[in-house]
C-alpha atoms as a PDB file:
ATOM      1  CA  UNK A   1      34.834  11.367   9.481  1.00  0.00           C
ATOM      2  CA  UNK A   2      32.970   9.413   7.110  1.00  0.00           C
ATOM      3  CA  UNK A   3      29.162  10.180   5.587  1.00  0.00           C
ATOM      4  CA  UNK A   4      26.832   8.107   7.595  1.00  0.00           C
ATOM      5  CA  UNK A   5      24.778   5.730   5.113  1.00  0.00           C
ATOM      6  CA  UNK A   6      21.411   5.990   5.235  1.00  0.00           C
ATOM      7  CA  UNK A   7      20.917   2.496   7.430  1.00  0.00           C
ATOM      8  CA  UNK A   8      23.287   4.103   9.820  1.00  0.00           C
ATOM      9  CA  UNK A   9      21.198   7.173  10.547  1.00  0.00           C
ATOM     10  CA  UNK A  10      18.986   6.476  13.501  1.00  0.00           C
ATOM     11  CA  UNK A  11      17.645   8.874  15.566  1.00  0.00           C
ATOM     12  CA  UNK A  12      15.221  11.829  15.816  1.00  0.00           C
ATOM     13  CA  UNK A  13      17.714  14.080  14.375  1.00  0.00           C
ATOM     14  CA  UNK A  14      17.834  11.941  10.864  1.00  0.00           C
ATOM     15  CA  UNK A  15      13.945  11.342  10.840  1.00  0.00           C
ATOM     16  CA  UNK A  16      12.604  13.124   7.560  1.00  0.00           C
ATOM     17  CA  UNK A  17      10.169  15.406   8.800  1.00  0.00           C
ATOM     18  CA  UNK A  18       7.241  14.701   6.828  1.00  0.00           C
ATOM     19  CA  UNK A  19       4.009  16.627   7.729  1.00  0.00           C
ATOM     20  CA  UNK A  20       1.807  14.201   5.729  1.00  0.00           C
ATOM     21  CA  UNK A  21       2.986  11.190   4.134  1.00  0.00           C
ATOM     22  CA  UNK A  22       1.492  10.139   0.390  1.00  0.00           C
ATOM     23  CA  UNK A  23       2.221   8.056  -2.429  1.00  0.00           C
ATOM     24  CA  UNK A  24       1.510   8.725  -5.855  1.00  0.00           C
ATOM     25  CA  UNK A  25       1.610   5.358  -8.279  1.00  0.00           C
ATOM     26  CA  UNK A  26       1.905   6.285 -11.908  1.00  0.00           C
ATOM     27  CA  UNK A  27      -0.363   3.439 -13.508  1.00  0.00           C
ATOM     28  CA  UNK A  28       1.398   4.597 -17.312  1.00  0.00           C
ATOM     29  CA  UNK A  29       4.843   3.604 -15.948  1.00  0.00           C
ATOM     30  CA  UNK A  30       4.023  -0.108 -14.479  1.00  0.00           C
ATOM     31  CA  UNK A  31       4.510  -2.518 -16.013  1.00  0.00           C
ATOM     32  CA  UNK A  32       2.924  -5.297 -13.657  1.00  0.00           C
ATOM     33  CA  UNK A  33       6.516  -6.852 -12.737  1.00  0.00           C
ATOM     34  CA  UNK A  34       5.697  -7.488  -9.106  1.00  0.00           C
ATOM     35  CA  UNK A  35       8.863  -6.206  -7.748  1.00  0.00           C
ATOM     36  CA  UNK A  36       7.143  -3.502  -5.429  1.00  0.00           C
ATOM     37  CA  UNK A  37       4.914  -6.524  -4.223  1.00  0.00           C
ATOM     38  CA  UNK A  38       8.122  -8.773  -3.393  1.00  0.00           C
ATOM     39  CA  UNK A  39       9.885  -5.839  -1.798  1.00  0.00           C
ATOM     40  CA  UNK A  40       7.338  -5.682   0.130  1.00  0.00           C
ATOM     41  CA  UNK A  41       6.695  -8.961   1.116  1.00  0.00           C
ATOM     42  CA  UNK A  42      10.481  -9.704   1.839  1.00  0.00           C
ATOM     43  CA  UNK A  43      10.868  -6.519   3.783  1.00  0.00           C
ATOM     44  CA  UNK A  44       7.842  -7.079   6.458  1.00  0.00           C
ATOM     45  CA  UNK A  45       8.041 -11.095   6.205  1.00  0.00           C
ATOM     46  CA  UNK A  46       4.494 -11.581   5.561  1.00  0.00           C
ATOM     47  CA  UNK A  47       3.273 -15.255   5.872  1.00  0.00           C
ATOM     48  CA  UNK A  48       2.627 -17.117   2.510  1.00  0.00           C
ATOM     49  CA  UNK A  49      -0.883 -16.022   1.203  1.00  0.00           C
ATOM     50  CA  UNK A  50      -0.735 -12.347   2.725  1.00  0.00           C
ATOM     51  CA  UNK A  51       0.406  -9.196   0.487  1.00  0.00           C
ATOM     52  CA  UNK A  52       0.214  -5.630   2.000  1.00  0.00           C
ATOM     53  CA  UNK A  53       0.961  -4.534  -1.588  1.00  0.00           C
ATOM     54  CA  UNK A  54      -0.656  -6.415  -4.042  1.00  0.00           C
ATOM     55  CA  UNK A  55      -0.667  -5.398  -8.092  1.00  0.00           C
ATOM     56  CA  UNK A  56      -3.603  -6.645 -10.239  1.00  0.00           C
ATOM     57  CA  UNK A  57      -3.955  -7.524 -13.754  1.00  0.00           C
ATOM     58  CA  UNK A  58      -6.848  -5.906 -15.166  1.00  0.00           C
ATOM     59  CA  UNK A  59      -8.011  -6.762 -18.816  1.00  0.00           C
ATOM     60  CA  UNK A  60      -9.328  -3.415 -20.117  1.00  0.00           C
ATOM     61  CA  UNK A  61     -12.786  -3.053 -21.193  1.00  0.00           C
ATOM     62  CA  UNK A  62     -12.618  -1.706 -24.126  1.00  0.00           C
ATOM     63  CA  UNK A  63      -9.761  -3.228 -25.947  1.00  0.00           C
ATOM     64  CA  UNK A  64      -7.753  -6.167 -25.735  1.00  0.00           C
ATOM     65  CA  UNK A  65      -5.070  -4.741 -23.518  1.00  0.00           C
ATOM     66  CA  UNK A  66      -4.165  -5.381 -19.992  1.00  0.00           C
ATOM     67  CA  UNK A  67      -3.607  -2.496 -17.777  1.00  0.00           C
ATOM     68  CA  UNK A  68      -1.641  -3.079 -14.204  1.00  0.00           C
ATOM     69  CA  UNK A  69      -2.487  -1.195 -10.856  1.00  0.00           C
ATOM     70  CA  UNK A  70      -0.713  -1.587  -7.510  1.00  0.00           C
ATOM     71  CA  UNK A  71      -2.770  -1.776  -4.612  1.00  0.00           C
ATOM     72  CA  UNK A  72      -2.140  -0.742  -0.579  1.00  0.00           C
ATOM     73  CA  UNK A  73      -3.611   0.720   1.897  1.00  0.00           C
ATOM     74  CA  UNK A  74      -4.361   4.440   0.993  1.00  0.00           C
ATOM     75  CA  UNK A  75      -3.623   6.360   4.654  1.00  0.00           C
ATOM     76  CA  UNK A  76      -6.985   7.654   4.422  1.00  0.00           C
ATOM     77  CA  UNK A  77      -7.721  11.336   6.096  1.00  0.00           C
ATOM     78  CA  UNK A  78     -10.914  10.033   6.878  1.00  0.00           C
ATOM     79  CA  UNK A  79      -9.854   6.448   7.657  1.00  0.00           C
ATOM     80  CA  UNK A  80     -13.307   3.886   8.549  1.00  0.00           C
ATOM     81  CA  UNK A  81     -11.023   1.457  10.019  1.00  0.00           C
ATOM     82  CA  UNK A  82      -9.774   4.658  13.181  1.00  0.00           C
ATOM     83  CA  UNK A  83     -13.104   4.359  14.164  1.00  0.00           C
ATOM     84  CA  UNK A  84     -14.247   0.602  13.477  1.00  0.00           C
ATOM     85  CA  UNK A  85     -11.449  -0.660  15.721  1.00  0.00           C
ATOM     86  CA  UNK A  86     -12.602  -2.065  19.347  1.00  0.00           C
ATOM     87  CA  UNK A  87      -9.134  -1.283  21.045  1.00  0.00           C
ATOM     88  CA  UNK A  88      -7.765   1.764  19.312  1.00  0.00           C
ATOM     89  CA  UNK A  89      -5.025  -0.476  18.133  1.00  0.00           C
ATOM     90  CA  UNK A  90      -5.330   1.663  14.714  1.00  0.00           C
ATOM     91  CA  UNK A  91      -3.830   4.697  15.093  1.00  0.00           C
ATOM     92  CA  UNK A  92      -2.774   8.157  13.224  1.00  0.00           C
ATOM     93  CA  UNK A  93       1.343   9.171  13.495  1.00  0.00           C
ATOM     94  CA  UNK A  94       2.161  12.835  13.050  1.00  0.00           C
ATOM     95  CA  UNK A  95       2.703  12.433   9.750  1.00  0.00           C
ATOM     96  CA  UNK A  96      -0.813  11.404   8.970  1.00  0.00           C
ATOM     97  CA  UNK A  97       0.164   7.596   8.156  1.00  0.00           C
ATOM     98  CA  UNK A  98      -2.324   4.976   9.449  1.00  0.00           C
ATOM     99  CA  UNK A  99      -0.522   2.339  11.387  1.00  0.00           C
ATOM    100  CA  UNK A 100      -1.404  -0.611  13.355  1.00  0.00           C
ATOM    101  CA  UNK A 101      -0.205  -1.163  16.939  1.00  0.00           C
ATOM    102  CA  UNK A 102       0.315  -4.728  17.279  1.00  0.00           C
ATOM    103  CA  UNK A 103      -0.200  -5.405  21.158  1.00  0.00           C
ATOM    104  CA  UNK A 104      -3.521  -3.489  20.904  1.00  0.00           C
ATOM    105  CA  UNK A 105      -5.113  -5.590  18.507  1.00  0.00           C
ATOM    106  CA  UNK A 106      -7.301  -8.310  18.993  1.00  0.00           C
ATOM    107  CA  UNK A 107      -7.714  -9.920  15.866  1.00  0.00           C
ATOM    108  CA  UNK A 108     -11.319  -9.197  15.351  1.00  0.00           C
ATOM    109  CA  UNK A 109     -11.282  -7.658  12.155  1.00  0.00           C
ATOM    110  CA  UNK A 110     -13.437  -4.933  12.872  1.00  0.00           C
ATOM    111  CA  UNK A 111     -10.675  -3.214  10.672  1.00  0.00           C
ATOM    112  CA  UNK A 112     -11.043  -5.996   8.179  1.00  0.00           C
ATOM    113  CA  UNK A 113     -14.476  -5.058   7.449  1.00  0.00           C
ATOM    114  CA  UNK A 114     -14.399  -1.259   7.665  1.00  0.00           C
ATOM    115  CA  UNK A 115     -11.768  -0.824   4.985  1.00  0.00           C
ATOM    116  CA  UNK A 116     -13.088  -0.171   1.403  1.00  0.00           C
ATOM    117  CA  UNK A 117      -9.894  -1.184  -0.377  1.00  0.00           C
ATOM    118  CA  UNK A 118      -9.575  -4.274   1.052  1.00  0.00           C
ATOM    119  CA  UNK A 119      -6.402  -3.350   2.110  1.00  0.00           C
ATOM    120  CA  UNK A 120      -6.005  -4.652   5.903  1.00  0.00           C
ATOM    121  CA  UNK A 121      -5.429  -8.821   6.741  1.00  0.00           C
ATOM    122  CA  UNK A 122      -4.891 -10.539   9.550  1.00  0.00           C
ATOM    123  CA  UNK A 123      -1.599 -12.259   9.805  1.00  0.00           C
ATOM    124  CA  UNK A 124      -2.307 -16.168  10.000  1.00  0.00           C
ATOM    125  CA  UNK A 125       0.801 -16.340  12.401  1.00  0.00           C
ATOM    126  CA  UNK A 126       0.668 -13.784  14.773  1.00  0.00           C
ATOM    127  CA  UNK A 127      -3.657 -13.137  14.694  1.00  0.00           C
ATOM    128  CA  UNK A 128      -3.011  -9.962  14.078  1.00  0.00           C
ATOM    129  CA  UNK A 129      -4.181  -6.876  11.980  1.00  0.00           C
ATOM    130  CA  UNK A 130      -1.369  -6.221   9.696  1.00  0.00           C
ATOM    131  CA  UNK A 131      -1.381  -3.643   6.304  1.00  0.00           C
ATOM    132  CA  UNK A 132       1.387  -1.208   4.761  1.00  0.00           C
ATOM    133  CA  UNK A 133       2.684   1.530   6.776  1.00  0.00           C
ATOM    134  CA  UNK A 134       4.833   2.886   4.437  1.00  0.00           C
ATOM    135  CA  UNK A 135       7.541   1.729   5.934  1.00  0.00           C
ATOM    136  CA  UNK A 136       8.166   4.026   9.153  1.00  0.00           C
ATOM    137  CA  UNK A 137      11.507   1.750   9.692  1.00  0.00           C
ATOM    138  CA  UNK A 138      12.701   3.021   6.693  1.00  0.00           C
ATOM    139  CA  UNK A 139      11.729   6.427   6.051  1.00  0.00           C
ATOM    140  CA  UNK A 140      12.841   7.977   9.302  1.00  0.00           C
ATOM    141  CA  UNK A 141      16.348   7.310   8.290  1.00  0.00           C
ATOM    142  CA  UNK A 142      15.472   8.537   4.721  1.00  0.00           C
ATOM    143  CA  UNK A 143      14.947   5.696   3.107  1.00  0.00           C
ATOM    144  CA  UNK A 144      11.855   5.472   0.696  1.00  0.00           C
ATOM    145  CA  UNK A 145       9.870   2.330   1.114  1.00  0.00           C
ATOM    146  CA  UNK A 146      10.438  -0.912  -0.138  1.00  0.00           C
ATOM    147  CA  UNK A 147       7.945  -0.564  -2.711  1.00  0.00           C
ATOM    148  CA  UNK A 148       9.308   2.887  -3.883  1.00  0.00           C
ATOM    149  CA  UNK A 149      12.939   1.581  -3.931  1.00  0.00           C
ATOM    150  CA  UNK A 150      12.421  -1.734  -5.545  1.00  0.00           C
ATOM    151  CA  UNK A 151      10.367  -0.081  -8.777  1.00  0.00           C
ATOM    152  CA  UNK A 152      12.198  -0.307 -11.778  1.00  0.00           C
ATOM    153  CA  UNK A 153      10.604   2.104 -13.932  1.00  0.00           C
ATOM    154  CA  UNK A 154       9.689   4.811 -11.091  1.00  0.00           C
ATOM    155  CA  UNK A 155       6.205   4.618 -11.243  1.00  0.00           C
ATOM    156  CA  UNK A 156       5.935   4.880  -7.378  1.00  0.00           C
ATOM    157  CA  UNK A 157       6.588   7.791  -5.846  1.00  0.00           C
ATOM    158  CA  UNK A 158       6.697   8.729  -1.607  1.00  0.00           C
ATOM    159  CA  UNK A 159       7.388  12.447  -0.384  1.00  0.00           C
ATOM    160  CA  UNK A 160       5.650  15.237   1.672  1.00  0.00           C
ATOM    161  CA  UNK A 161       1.727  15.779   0.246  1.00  0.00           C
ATOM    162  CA  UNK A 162       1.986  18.820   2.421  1.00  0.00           C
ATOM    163  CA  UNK A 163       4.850  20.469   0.850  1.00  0.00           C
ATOM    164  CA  UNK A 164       3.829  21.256  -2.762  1.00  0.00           C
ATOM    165  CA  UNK A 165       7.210  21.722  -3.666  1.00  0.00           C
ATOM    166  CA  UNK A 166       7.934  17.863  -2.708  1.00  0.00           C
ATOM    167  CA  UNK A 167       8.011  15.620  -5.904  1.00  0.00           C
ATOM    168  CA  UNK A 168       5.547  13.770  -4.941  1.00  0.00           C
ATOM    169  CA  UNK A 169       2.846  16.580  -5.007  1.00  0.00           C
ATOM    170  CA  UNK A 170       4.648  18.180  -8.222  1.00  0.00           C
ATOM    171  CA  UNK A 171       3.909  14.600  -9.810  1.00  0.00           C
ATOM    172  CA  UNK A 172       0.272  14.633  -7.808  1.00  0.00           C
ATOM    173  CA  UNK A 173      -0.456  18.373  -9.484  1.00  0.00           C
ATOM    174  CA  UNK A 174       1.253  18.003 -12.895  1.00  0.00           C
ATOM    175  CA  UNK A 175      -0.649  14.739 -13.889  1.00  0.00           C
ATOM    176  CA  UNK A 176      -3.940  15.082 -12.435  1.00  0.00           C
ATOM    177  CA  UNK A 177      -3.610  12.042  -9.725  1.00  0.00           C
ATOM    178  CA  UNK A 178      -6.569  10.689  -8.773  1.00  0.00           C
ATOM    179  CA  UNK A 179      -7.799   8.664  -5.668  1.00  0.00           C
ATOM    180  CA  UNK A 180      -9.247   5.025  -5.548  1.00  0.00           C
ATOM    181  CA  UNK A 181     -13.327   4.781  -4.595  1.00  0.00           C
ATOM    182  CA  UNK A 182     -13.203   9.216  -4.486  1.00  0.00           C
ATOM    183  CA  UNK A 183     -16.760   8.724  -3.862  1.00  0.00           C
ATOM    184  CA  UNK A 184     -15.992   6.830  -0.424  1.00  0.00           C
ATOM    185  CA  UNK A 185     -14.925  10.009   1.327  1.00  0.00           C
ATOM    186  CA  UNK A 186     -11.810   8.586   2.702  1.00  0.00           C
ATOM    187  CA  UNK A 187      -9.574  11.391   1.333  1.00  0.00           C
ATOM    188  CA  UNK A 188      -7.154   8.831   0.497  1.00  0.00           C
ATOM    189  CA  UNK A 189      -2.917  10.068   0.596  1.00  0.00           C
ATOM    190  CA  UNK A 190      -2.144   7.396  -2.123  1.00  0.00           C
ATOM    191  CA  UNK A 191      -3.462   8.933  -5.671  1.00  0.00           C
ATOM    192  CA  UNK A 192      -2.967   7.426  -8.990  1.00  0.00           C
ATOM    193  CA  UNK A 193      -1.906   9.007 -12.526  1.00  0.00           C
ATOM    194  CA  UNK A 194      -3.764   7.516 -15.023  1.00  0.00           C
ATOM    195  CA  UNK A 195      -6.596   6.097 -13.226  1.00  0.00           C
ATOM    196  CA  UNK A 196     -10.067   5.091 -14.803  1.00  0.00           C
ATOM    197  CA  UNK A 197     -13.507   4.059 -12.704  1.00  0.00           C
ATOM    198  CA  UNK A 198     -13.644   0.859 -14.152  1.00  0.00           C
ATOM    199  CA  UNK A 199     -10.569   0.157 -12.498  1.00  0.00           C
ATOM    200  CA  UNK A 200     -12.322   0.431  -9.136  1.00  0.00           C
ATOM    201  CA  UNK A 201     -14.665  -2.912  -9.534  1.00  0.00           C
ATOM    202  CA  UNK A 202     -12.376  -4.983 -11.985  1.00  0.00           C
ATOM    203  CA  UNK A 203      -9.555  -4.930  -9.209  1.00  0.00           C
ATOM    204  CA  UNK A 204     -11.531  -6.959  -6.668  1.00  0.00           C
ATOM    205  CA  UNK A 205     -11.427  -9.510  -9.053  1.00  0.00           C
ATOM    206  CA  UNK A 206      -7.797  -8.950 -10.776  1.00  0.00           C
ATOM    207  CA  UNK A 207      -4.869 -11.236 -10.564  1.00  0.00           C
ATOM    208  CA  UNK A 208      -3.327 -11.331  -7.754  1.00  0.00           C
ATOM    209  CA  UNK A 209      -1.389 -14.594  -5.915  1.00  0.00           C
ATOM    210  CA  UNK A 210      -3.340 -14.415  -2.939  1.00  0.00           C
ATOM    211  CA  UNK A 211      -5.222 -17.387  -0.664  1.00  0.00           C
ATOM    212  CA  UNK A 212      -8.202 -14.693  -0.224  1.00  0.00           C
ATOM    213  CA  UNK A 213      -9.200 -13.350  -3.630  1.00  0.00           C
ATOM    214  CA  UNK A 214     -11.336 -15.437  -5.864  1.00  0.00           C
ATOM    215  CA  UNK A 215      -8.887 -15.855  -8.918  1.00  0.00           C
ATOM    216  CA  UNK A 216      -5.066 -17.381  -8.921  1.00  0.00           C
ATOM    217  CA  UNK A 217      -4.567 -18.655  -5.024  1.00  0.00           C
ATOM    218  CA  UNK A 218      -1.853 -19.890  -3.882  1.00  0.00           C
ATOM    219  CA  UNK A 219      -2.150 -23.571  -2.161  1.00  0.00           C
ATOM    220  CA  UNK A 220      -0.319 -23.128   1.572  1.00  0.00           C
ATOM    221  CA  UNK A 221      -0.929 -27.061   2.345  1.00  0.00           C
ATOM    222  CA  UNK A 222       0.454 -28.639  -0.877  1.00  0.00           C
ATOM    223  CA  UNK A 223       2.672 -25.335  -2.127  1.00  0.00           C
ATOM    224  CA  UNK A 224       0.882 -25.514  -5.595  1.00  0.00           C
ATOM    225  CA  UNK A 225      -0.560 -23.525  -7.857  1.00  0.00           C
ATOM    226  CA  UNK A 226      -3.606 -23.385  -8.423  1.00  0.00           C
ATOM    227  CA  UNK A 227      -7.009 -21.485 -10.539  1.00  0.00           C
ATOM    228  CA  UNK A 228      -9.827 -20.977  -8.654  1.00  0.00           C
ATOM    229  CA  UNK A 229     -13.614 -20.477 -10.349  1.00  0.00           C
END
């Protein structure tokens, strides 16, 4: 009999067994190509506008340079938006992901608001709450998620935070990753290598093709381009 490929694996006995799933994003190894971004986008079908992994273009403060940091939600430990929801449609699997149940939410954005990262949207289609889940599709048959895959140059990274001999806390230990907004007491599961405070207030203003940010939007009547002030 044939190996099964990894698509072909469904069911509890081929569902890695993470006890808490992270992400660490190695900010020296991107190089702002948007591939984790369209992976992402492609894989979950998000409407034109909406990202649940966005990467911003940051010109550094200090030199004329542009650094490049991928954004998603960060599975907080502590997550605001558990407790902010009206319907528990936010909930905690037992792999400490945050995910959104669909046919709880209301669309009130209670979630919206809570988040620090910005990191939650509602879906202009459906009226829905909608962010990254790490792709639970995926990874219980193995697969890493779309993000993870699609990277050229390896600079994200998904495993087991609760198994330090999982790459992704050998990478998390061996170069110092840090969270987004520490201060914010989320206790984030996403950590970055490489990552500088400044970081933390130029990406709400970053590059990013998105209808909601303040910067390059993306038109959804007329399908152009344009640069907003």
């Amino acid at each position: 009999m044939s190996e099964l490929l990894p698509w072909e694996k469904v069911g509890p006995e081929y569902r890695k067994n993470l006890k808490q799933a992270g992400m660490v994003i190695d900010l020296n190894r991107c190089t702002g190509c948007h591939a984790c971004s369209v992976a992402c986008k492609t894989e979950h079908e998000t409407p034109l506008g909406d990202f649940r992994m966005r990467v911003r273009y940051l010109e550094r403060p200090d030199k004329p340079t542009i650094s490049f940091v991928p954004l998603i939600c960060m599975h907080c430990q502590d997550a605001p938006c558990l407790d902010a929801c009206p319907t528990s449609a936010v909930v905690r699997t037992d792999d400490g992901r945050v995910v959104i149940d669909e046919d709880r939410c209301c669309g009130n954005k209670a979630c919206v608001t809570a988040c620090p990262y910005g990191a939650i949207f509602i879906n202009d289609e459906t009226h829905k709450a909608e962010k990254c889940d790490f792709c639970g599709h995926r990874t219980e048959v193995g697969l890493d998620p779309a993000c993870a895959s699609a990277c050229p140059t390896d600079a994200i990274v998904f495993g087991d935070m609760a198994d330090p001999n999982d790459p992704v806390s050998q990478l998390a230990k061996g170069k110092q990753a840090k969270a987004f907004k520490e201060e914010s007491g989320t206790l984030p599961t996403v950590l970055y290598v490489d990552h500088e405070k400044w970081m933390e207030q130029a990406s709400n203003a970053g590059v990013q093709l998105s209808a909601n940010d303040r910067d390059v939007t993306y038109e959804q009547d007329n399908l152009d381009t344009k640069v907003s002030s």
